[in-house]
Protein backbone atom coordinates (compact mmCIF):
# COMPACT_ATOMS: atom_id res chain seq x y z
CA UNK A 1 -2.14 -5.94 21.40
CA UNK A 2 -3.36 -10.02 21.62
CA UNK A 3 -0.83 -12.24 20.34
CA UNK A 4 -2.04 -15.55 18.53
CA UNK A 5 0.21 -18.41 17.22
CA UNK A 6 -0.62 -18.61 13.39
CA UNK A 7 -1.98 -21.99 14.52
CA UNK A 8 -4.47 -21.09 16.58
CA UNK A 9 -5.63 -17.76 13.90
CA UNK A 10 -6.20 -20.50 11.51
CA UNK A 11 -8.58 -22.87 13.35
CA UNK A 12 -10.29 -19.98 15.03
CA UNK A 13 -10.07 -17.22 12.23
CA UNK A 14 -13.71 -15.59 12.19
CA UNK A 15 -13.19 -15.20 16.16
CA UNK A 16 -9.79 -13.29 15.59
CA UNK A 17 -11.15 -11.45 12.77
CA UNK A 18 -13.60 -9.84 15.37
CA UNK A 19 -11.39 -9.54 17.96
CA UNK A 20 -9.32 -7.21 15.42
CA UNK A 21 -12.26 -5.08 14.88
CA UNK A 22 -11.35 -3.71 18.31
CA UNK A 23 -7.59 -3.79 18.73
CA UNK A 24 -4.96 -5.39 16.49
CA UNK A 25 -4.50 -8.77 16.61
CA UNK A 26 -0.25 -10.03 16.21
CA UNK A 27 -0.01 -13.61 14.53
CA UNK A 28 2.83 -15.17 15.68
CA UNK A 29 5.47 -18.02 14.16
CA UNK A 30 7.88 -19.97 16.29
CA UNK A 31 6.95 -16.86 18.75
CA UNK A 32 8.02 -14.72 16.57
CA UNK A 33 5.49 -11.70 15.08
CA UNK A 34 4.68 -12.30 11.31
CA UNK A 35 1.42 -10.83 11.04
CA UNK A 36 -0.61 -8.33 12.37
CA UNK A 37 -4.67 -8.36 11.59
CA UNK A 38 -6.56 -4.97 12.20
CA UNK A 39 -9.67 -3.20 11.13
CA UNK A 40 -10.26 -1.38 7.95
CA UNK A 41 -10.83 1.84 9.78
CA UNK A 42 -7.04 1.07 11.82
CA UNK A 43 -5.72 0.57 8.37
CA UNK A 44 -6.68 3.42 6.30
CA UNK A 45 -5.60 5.50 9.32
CA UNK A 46 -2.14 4.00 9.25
CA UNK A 47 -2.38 4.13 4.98
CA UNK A 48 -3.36 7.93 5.80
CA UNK A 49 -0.26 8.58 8.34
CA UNK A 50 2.34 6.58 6.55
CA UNK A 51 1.67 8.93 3.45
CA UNK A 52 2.40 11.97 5.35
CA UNK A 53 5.36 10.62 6.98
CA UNK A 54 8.60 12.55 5.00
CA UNK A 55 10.88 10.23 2.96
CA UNK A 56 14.43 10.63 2.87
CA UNK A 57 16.75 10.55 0.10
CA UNK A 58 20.33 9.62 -0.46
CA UNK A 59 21.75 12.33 -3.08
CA UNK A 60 22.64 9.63 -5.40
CA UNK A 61 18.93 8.50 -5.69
CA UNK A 62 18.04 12.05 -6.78
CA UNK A 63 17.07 13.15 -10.59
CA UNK A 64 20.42 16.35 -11.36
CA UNK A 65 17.87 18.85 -11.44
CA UNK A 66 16.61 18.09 -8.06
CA UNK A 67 20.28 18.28 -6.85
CA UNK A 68 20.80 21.83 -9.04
CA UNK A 69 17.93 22.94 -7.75
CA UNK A 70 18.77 22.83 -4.04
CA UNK A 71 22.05 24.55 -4.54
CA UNK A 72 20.29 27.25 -6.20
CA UNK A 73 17.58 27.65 -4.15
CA UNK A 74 18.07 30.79 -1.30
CA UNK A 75 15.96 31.82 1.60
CA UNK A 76 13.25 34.17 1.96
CA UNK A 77 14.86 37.41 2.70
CA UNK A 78 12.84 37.76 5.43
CA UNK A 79 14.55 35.00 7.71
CA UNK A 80 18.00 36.74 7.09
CA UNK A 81 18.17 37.37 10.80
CA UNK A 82 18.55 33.60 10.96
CA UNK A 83 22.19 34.45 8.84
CA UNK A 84 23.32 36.75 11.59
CA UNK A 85 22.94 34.05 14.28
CA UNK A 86 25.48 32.07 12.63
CA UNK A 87 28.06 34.66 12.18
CA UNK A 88 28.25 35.09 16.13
């Protein structure tokens, strides 16, 4: 990935805006990374990945029929073998 002071993106922006159509492009601040400028396609592609990434939850956070469900719920009878491993 290039790095770029901010400085630098700003006086020569069209030219980094290019150079991001091919690999992302990190703006730096007091060399520090603030930014990061990428393509469309890059983006939708991380848009598509982040929204299959699974999102935790504290129990607090969820609704009390979320929570009542869980305890309720029971597994599929046929992965009882799974029980019997744990009484070993």
């Amino acid at each position: 990935m290039l790095e770029v002071p901010a400085t630098e993106v700003a006086k020569r922006f069209s030219q980094y805006r290019q150079a991001a159509q091919r690999e992302p492009v990190a703006v730096t601040h007091h060399s520090r990374v603030t930014e990061v400028l990428m393509s469309k396609h890059d983006y939708d592609e991380y848009m598509r990945l982040k929204s299959l990434a699974t999102r935790a939850f504290w129990t607090h956070e969820l609704p009390a029929e979320t929570i009542q469900a869980l305890g309720e719920a029971r597994m599929d009878p046929r992965h009882d073998h799974l029980n019997d491993l744990m009484d070993e």
